[in-house]
N, C-alpha and C. Protein backbone atom coordinates (compact mmCIF):
# COMPACT_ATOMS: atom_id res chain seq x y z
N UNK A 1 -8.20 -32.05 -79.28
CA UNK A 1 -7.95 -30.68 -78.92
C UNK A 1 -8.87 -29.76 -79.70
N UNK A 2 -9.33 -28.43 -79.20
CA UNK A 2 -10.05 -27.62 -79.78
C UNK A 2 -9.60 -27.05 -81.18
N UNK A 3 -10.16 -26.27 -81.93
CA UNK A 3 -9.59 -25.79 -82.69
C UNK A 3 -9.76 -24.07 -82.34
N UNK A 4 -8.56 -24.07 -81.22
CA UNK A 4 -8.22 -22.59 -80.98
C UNK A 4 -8.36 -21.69 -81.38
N UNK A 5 -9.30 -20.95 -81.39
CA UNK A 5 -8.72 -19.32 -82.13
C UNK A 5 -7.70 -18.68 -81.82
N UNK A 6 -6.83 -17.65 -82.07
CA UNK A 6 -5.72 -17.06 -81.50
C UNK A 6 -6.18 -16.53 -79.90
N UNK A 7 -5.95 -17.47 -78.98
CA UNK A 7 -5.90 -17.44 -77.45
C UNK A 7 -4.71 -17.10 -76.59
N UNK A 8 -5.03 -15.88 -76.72
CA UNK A 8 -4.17 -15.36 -74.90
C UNK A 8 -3.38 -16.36 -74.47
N UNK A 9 -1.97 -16.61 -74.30
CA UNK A 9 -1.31 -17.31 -73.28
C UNK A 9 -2.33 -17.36 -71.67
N UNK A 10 -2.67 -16.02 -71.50
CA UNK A 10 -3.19 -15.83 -70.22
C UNK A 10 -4.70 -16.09 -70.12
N UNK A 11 -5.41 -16.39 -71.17
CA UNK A 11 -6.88 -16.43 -70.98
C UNK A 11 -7.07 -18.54 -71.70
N UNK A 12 -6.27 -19.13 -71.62
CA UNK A 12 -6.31 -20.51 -72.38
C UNK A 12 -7.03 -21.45 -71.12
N UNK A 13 -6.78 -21.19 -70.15
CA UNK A 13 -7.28 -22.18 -68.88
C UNK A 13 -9.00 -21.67 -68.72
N UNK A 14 -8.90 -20.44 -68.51
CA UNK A 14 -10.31 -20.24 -68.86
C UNK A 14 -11.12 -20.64 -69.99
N UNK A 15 -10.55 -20.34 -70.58
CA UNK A 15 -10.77 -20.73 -72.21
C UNK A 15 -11.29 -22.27 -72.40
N UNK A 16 -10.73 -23.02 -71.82
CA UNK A 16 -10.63 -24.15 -71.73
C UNK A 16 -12.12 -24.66 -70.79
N UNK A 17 -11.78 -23.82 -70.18
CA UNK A 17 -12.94 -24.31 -68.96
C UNK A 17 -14.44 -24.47 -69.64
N UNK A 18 -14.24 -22.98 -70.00
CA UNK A 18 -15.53 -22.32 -70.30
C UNK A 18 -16.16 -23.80 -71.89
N UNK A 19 -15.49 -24.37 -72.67
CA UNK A 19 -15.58 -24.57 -73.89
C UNK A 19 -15.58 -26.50 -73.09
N UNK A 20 -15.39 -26.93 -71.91
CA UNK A 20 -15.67 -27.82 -71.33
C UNK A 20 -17.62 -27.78 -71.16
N UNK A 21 -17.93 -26.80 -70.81
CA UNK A 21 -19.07 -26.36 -70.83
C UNK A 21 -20.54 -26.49 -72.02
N UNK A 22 -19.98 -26.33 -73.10
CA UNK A 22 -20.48 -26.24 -74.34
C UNK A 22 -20.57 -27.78 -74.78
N UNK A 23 -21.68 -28.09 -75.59
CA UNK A 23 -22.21 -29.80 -75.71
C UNK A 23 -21.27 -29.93 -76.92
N UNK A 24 -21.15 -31.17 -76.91
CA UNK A 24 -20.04 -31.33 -77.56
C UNK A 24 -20.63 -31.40 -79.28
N UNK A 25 -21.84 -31.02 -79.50
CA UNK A 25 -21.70 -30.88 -81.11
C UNK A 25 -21.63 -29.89 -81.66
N UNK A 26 -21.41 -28.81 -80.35
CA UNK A 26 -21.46 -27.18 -80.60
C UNK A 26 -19.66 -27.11 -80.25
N UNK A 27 -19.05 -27.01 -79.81
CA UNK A 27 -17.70 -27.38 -78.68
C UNK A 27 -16.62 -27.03 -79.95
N UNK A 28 -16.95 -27.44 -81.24
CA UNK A 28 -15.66 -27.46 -82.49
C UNK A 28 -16.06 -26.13 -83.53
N UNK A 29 -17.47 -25.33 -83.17
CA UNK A 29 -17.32 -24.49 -84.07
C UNK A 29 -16.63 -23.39 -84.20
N UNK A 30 -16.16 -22.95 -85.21
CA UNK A 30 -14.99 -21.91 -85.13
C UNK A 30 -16.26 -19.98 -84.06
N UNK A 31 -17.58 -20.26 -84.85
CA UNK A 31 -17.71 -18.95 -84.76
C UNK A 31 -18.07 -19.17 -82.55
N UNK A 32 -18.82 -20.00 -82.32
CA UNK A 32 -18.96 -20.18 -80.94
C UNK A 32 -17.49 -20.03 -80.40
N UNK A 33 -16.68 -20.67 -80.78
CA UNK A 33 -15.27 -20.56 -79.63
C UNK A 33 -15.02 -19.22 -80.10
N UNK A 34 -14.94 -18.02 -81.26
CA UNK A 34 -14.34 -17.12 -81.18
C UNK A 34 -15.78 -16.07 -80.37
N UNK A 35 -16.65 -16.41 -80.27
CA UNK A 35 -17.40 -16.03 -79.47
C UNK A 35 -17.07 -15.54 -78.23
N UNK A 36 -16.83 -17.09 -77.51
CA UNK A 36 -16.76 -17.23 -75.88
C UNK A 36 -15.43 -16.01 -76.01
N UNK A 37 -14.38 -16.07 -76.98
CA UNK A 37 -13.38 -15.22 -76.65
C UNK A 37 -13.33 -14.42 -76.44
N UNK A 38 -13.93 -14.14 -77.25
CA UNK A 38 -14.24 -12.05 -77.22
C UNK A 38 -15.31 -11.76 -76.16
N UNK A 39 -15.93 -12.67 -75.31
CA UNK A 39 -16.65 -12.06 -74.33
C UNK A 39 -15.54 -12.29 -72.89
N UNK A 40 -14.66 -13.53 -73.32
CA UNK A 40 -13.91 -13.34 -72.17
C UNK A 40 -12.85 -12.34 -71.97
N UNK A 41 -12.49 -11.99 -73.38
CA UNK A 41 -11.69 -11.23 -73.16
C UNK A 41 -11.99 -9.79 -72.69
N UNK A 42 -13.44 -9.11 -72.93
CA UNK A 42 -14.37 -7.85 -72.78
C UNK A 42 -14.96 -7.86 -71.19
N UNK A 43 -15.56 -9.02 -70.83
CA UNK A 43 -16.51 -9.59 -69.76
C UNK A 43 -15.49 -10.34 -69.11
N UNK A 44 -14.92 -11.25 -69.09
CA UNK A 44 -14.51 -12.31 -68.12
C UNK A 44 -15.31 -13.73 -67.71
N UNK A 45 -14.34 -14.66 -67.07
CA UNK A 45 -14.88 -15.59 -66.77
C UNK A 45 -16.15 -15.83 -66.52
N UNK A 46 -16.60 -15.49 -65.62
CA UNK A 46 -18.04 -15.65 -64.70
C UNK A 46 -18.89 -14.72 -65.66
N UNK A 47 -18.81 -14.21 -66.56
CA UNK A 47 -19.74 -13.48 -67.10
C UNK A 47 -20.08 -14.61 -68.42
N UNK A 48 -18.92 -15.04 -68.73
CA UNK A 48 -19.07 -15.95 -69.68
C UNK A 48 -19.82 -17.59 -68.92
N UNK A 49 -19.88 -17.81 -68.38
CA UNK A 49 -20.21 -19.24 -67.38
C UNK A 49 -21.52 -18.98 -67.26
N UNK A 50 -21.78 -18.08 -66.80
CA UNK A 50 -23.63 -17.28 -66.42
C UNK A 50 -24.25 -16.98 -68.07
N UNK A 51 -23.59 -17.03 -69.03
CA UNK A 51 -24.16 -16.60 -69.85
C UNK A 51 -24.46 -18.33 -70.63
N UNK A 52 -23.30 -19.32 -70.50
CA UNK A 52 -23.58 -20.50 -70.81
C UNK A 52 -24.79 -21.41 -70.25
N UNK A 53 -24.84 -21.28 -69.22
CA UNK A 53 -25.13 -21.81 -68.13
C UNK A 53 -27.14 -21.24 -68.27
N UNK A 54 -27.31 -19.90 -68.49
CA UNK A 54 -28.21 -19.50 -69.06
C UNK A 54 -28.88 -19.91 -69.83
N UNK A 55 -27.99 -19.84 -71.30
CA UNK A 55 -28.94 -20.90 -72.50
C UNK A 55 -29.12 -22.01 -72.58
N UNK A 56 -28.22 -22.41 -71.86
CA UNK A 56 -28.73 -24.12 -71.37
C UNK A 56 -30.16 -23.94 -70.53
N UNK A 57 -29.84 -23.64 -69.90
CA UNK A 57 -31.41 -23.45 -69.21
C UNK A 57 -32.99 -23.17 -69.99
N UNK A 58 -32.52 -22.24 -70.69
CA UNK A 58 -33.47 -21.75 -72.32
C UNK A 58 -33.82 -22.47 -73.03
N UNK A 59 -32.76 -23.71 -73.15
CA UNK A 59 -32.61 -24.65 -74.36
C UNK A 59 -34.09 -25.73 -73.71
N UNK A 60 -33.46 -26.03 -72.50
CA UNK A 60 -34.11 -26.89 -72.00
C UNK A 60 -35.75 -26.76 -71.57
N UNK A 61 -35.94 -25.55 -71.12
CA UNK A 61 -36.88 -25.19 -70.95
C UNK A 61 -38.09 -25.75 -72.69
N UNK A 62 -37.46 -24.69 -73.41
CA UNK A 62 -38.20 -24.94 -74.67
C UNK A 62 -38.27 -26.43 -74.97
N UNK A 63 -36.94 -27.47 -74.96
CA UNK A 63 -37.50 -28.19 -75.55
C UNK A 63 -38.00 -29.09 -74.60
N UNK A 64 -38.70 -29.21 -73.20
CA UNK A 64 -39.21 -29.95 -72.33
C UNK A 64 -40.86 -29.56 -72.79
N UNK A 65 -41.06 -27.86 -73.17
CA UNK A 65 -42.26 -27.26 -73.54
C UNK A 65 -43.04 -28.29 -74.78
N UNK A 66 -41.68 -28.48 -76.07
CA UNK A 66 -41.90 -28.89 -77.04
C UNK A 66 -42.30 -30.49 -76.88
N UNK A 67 -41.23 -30.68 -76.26
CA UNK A 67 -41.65 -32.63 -76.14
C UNK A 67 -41.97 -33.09 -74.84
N UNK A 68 -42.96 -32.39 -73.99
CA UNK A 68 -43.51 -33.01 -72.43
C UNK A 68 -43.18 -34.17 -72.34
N UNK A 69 -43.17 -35.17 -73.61
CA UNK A 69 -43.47 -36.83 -73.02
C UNK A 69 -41.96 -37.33 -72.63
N UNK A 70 -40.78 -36.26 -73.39
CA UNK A 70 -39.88 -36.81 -72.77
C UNK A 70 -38.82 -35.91 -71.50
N UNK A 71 -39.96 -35.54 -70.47
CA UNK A 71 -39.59 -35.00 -69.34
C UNK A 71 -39.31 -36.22 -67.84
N UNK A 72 -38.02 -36.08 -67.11
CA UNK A 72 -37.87 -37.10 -66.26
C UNK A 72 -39.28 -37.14 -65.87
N UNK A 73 -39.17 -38.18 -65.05
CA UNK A 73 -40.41 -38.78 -64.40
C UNK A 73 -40.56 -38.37 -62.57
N UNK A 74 -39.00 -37.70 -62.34
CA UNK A 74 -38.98 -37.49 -61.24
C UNK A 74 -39.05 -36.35 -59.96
């Protein structure tokens, strides 16, 4: 189980979702989960998903830039 920050009865399924999302060596830190909170709680779901979903993309980008040799082949 996560280590919750104080979560909304009403925002925990999202909560949940959103932190399904996150790689799992990032997934247990206290300041990232109180992160996602406070944007879900300000922003909402889908603002938070687009914003994950984003730096993954960022992440990847850079490090495909950094290490070409280990880009699929396909």
């Amino acid at each position: 189980m996560l280590n919750k920050p104080d979560t909304p009865k009403n925002l925990r399924e999202a909560f949940n979702r959103l932190m399904g999302l996150i790689p799992v060596p990032y997934r247990y830190e206290k300041n990232i989960q109180k992160t996602i909170l406070i944007y879900l709680k300000v922003e909402g779901e889908e603002f938070v998903r687009n914003g994950i979903e984003r730096t993954r993309e960022l992440f990847t980008e850079k490090y495909q830039k950094r290490f070409p040799e280990n880009r699929d082949k396909t």
